[in-house]
C-alpha atoms as a PDB file:
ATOM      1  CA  UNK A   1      76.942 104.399  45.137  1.00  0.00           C
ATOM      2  CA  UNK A   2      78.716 105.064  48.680  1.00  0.00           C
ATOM      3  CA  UNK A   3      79.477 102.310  50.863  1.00  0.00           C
ATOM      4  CA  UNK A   4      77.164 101.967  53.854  1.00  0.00           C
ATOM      5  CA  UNK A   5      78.693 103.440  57.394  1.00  0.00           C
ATOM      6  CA  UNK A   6      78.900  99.775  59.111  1.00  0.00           C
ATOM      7  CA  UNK A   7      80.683  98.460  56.173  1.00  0.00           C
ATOM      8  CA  UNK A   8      84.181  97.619  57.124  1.00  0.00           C
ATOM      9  CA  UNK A   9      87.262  96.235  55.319  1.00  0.00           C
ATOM     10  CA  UNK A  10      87.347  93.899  58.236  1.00  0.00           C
ATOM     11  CA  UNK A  11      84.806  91.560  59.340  1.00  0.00           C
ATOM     12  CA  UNK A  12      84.385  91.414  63.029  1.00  0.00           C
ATOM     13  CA  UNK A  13      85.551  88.223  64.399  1.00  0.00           C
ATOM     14  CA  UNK A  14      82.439  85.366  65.336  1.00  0.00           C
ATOM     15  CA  UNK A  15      80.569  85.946  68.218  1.00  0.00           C
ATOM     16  CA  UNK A  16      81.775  82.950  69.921  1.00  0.00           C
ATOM     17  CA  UNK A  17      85.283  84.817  69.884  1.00  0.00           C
ATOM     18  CA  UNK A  18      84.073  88.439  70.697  1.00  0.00           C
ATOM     19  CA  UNK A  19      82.569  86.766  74.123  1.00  0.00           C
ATOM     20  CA  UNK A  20      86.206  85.134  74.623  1.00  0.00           C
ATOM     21  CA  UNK A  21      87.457  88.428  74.359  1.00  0.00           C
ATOM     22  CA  UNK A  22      85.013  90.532  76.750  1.00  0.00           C
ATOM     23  CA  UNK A  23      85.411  87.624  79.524  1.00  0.00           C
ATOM     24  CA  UNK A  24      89.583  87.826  78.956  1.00  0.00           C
ATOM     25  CA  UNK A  25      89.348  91.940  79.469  1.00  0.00           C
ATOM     26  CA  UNK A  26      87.265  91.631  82.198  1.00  0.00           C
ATOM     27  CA  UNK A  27      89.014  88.875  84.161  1.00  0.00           C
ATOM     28  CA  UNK A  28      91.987  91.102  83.468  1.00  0.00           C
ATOM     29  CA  UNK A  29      90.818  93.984  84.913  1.00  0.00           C
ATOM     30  CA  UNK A  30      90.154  94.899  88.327  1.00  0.00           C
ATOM     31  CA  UNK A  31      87.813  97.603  87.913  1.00  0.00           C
ATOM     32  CA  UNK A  32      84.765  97.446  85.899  1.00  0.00           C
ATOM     33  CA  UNK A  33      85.123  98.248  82.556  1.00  0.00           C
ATOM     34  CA  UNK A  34      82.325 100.335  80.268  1.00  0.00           C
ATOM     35  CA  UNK A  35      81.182  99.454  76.850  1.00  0.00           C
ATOM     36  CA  UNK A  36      82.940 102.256  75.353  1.00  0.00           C
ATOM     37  CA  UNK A  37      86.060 100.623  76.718  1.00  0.00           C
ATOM     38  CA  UNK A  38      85.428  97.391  75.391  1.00  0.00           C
ATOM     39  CA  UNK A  39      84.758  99.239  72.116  1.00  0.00           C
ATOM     40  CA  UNK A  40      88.043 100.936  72.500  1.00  0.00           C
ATOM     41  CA  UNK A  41      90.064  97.361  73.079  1.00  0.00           C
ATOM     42  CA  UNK A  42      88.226  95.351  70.991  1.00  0.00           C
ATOM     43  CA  UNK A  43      88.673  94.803  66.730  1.00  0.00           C
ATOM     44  CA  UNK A  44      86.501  97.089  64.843  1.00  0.00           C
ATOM     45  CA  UNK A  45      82.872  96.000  63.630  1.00  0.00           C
ATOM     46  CA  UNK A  46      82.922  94.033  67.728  1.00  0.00           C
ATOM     47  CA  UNK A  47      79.850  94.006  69.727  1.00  0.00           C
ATOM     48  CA  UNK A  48      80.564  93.570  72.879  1.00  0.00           C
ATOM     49  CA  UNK A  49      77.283  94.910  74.608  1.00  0.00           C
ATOM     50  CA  UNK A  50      75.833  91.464  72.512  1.00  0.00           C
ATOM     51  CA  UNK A  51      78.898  89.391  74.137  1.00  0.00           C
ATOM     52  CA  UNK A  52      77.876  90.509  77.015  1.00  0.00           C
ATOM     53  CA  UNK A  53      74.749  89.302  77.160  1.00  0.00           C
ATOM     54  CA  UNK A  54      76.157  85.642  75.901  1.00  0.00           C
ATOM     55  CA  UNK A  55      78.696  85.716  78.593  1.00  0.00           C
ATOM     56  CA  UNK A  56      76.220  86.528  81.553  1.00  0.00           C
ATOM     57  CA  UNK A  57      74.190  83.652  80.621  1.00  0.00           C
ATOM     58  CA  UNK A  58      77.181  81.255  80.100  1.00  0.00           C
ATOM     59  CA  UNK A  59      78.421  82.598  83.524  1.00  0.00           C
ATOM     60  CA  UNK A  60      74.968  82.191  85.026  1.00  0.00           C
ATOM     61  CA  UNK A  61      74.810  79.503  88.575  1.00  0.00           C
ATOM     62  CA  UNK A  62      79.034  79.715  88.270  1.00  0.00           C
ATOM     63  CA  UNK A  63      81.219  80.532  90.852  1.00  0.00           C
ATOM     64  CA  UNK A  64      81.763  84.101  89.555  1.00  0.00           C
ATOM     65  CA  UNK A  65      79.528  86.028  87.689  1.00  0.00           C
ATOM     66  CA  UNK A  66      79.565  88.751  84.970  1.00  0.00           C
ATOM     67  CA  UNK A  67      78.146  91.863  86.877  1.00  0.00           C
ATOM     68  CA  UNK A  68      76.816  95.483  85.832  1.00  0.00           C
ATOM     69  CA  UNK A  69      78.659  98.299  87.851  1.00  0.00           C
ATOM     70  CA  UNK A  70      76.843 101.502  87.146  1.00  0.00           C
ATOM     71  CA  UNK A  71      77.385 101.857  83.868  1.00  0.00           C
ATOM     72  CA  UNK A  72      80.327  99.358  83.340  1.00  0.00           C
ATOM     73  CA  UNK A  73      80.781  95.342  83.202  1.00  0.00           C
ATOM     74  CA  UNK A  74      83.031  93.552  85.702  1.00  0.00           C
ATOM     75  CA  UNK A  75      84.053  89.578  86.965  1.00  0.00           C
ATOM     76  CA  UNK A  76      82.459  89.081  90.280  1.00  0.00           C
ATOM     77  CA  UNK A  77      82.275  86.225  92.690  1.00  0.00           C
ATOM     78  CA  UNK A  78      79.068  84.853  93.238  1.00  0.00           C
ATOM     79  CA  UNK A  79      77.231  86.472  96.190  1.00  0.00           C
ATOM     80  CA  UNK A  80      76.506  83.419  97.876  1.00  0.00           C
ATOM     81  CA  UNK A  81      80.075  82.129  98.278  1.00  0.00           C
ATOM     82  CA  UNK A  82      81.465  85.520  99.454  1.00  0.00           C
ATOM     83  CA  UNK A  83      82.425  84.267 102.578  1.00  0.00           C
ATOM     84  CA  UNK A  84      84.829  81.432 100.933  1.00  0.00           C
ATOM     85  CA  UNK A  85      86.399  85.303 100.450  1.00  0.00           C
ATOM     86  CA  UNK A  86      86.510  86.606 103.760  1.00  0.00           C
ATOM     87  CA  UNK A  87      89.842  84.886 105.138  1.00  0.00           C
ATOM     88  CA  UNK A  88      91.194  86.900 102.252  1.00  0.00           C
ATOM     89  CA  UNK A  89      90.355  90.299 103.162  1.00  0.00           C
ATOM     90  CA  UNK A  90      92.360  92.354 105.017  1.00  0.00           C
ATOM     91  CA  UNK A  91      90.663  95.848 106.366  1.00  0.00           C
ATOM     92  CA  UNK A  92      93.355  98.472 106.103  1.00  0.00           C
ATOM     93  CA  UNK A  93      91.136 100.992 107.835  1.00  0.00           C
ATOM     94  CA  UNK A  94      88.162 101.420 109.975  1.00  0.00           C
ATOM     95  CA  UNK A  95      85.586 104.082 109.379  1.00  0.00           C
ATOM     96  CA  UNK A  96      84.723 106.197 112.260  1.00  0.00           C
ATOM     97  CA  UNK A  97      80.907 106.604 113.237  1.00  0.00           C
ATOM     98  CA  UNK A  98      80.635 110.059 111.864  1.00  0.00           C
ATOM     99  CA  UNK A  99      82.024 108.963 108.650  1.00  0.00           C
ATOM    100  CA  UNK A 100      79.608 105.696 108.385  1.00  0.00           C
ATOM    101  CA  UNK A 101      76.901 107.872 109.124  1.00  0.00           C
ATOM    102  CA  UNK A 102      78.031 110.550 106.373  1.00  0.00           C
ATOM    103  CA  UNK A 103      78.306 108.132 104.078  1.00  0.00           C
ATOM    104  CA  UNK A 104      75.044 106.865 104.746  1.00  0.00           C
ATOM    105  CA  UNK A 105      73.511 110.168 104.178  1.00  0.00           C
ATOM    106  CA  UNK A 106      74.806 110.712 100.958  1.00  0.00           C
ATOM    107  CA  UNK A 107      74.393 107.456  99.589  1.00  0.00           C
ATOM    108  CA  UNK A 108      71.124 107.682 100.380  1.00  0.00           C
ATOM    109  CA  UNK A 109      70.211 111.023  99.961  1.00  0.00           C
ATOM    110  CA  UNK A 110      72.456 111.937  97.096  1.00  0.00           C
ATOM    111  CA  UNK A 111      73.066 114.474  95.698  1.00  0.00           C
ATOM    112  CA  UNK A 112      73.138 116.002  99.078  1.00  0.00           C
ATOM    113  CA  UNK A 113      75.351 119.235  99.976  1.00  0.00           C
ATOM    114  CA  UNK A 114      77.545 119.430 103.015  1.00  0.00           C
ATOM    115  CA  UNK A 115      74.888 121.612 104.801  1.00  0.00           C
ATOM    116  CA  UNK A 116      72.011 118.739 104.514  1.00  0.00           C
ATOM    117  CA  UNK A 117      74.554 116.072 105.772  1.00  0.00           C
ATOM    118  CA  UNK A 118      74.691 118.152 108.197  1.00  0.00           C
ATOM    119  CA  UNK A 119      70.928 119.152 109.193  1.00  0.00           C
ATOM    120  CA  UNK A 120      70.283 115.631 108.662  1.00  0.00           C
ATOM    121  CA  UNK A 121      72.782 114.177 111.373  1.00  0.00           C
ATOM    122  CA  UNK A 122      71.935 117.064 113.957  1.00  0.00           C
ATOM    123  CA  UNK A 123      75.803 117.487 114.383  1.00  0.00           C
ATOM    124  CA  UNK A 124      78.502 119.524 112.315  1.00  0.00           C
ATOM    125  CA  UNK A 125      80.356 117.469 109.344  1.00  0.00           C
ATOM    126  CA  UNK A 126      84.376 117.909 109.693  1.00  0.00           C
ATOM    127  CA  UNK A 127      86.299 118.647 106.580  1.00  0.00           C
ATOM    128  CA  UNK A 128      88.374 115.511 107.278  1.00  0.00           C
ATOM    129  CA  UNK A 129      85.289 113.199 107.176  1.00  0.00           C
ATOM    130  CA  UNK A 130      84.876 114.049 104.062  1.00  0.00           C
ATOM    131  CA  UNK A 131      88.788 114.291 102.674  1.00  0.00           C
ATOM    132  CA  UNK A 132      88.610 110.613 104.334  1.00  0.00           C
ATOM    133  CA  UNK A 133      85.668 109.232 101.965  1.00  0.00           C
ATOM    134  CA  UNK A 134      86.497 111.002  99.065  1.00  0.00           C
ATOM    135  CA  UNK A 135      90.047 109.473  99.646  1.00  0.00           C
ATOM    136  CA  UNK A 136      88.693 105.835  99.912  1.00  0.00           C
ATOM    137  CA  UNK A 137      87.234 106.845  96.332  1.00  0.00           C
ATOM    138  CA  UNK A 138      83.789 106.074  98.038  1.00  0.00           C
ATOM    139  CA  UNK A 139      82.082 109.497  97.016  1.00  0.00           C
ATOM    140  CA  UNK A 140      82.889 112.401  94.714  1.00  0.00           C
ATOM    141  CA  UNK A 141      81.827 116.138  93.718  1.00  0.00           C
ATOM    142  CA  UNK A 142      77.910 115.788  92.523  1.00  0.00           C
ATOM    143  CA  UNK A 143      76.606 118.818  90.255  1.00  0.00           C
ATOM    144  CA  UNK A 144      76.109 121.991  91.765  1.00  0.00           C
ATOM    145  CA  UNK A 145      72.565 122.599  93.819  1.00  0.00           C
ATOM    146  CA  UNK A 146      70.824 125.586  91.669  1.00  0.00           C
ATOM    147  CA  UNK A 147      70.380 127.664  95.363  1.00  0.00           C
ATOM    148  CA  UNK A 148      71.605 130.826  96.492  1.00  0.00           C
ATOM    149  CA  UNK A 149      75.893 130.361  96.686  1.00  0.00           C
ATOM    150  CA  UNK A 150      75.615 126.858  94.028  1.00  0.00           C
ATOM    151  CA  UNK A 151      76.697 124.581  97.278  1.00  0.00           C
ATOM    152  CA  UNK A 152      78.688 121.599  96.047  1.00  0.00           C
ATOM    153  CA  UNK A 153      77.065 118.415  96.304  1.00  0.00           C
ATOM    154  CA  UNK A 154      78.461 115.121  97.153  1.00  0.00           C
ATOM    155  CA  UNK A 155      77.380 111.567  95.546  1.00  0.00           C
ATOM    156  CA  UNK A 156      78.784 107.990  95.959  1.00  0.00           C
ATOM    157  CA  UNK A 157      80.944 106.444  93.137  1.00  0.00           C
ATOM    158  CA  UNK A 158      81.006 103.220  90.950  1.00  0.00           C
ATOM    159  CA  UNK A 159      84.257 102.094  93.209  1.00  0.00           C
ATOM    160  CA  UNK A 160      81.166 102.553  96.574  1.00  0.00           C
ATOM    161  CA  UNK A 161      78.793 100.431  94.307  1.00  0.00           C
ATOM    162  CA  UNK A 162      81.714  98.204  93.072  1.00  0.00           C
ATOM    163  CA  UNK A 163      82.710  97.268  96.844  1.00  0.00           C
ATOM    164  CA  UNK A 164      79.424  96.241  98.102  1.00  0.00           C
ATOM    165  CA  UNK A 165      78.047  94.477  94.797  1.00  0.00           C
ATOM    166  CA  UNK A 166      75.580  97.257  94.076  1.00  0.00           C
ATOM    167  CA  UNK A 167      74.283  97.950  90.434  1.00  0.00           C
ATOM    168  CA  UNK A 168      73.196 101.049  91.647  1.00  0.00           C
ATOM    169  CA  UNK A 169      72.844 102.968  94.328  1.00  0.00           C
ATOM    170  CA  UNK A 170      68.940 102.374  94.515  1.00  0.00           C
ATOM    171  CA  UNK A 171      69.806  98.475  95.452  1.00  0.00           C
ATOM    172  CA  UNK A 172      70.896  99.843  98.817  1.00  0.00           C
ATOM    173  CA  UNK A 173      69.357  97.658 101.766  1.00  0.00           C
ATOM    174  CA  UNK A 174      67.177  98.814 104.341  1.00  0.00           C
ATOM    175  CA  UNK A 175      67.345  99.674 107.824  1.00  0.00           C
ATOM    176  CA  UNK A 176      66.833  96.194 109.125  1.00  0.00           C
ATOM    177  CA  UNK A 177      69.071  94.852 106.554  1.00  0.00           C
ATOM    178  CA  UNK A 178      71.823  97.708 108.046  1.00  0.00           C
ATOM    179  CA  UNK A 179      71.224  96.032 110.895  1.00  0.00           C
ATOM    180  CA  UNK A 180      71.564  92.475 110.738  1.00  0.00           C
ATOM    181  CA  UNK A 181      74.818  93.477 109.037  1.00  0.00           C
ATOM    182  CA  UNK A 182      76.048  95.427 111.938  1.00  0.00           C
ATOM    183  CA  UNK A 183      76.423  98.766 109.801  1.00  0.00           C
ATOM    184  CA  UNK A 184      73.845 100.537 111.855  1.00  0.00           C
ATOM    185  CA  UNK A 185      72.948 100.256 115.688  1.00  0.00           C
ATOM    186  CA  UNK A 186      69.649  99.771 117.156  1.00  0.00           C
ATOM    187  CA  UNK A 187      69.454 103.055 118.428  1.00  0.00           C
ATOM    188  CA  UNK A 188      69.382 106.257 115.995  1.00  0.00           C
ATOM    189  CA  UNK A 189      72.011 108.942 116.054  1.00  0.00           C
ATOM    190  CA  UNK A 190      71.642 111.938 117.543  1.00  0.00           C
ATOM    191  CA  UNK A 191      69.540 114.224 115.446  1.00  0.00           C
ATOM    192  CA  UNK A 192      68.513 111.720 112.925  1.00  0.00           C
ATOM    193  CA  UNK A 193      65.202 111.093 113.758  1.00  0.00           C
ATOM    194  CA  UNK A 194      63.919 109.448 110.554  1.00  0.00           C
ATOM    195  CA  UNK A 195      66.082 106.499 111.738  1.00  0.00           C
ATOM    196  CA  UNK A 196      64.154 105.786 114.256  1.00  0.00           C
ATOM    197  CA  UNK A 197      63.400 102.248 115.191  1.00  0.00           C
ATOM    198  CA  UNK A 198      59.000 103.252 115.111  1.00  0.00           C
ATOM    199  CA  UNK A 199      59.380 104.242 110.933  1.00  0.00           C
ATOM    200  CA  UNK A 200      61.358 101.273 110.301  1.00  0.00           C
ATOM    201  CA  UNK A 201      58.946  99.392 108.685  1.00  0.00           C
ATOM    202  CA  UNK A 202      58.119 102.810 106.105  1.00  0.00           C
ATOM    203  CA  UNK A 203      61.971 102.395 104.982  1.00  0.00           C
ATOM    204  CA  UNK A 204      61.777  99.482 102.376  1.00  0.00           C
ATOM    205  CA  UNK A 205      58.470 101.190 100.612  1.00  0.00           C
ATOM    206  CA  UNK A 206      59.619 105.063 100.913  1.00  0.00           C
ATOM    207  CA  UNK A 207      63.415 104.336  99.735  1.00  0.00           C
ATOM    208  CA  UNK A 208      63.085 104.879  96.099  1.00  0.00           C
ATOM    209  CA  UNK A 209      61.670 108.231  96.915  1.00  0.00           C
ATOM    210  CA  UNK A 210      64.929 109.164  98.750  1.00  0.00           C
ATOM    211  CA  UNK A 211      66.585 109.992  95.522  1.00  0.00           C
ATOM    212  CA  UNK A 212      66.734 112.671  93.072  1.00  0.00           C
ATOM    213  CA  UNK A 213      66.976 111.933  89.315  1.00  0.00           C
END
């Protein structure tokens, strides 16, 4: 009689000491790290999807929490003490309108080709805006739009989501929320007429429809 396919000649180690492990890998590690990765780093027979779950609850009302990152697992600090942070942060570079607004676009409209950023802004989209976020790891190539020519199309990364505590990208804010942050200004930019201040208040309920599966 064959031996079932889970059987091992190891036994994984408790569950107690599978969570140690996740939390030690991920407090190691400054990006987010998948399953498969823990998998990969972890004794056979593991479970570290089920440690996972242990160690979010264990983590949960602590100063840093265990957070999903697209479709990897990271060591956060809590939201509401991010500004115990901010004497800590040092901004290397600034983002120039045109590229906040690109980035915008595609976050919210991904996947979006170079041609729609475009239309949607009202203005022309220089090559180096785009060089500059894909540099910042921020956005990447998307899959291929099935038109006439197969345009490119662009989409933001887990390192975007990573940076502003996003799970994914359909946890973006809202306009308002863009503004009280100081991310967007009260007036629209040229062309972009759906940010206008008088559909504001459609933003929050339409967002979700903003993206393509």
């Amino acid at each position: 009689m064959s031996k079932p396919e889970n059987d091992s000649l190891f036994e994984a180690p408790p569950m107690g000491e599978q969570e140690r492990m996740v939390e030690a890998i991920l407090f190691a590690t400054a990006d987010p790290v998948s399953i498969t990765e823990l998998v990969g780093r972890m004794p056979h027979g593991c479970d570290p999807a089920e440690a996972i779950v242990h160690l979010r609850k264990r983590y949960e009302g602590r100063g840093v929490n265990v957070v999903k990152v697209g479709d990897a697992w990271a060591i956060r600090t809590a939201p509401d003490l991010g500004f115990l942070m901010q004497k800590e942060t040092v901004e290397t570079r600034k983002l120039s309108r045109a590229a906040i607004e690109t980035l915008a676009i595609i976050a919210y409209h991904q996947p979006v080709t170079r041609a729609e950023i475009e239309e949607i802004r009202g203005v022309s989209v220089s090559r180096g805006t785009i060089d500059q976020l894909i540099e910042m790891e921020w956005i990447r190539f998307g899959r291929r739009k099935m038109t006439p020519g197969r345009p490119v199309t662009f989409v933001v990364t887990q390192g975007f989501l990573d940076h502003f505590g996003l799970e994914n990208a359909r946890d973006l804010p809202g306009l308002k929320e863009l503004r009280a942050a100081g991310l967007l200004e009260n007036r629209p930019p040229p062309g972009a007429a759906a940010l206008a201040d008088g559909e504001e208040a459609d933003d929050d309920d339409n967002q979700a429809e903003m993206f393509e599966e």
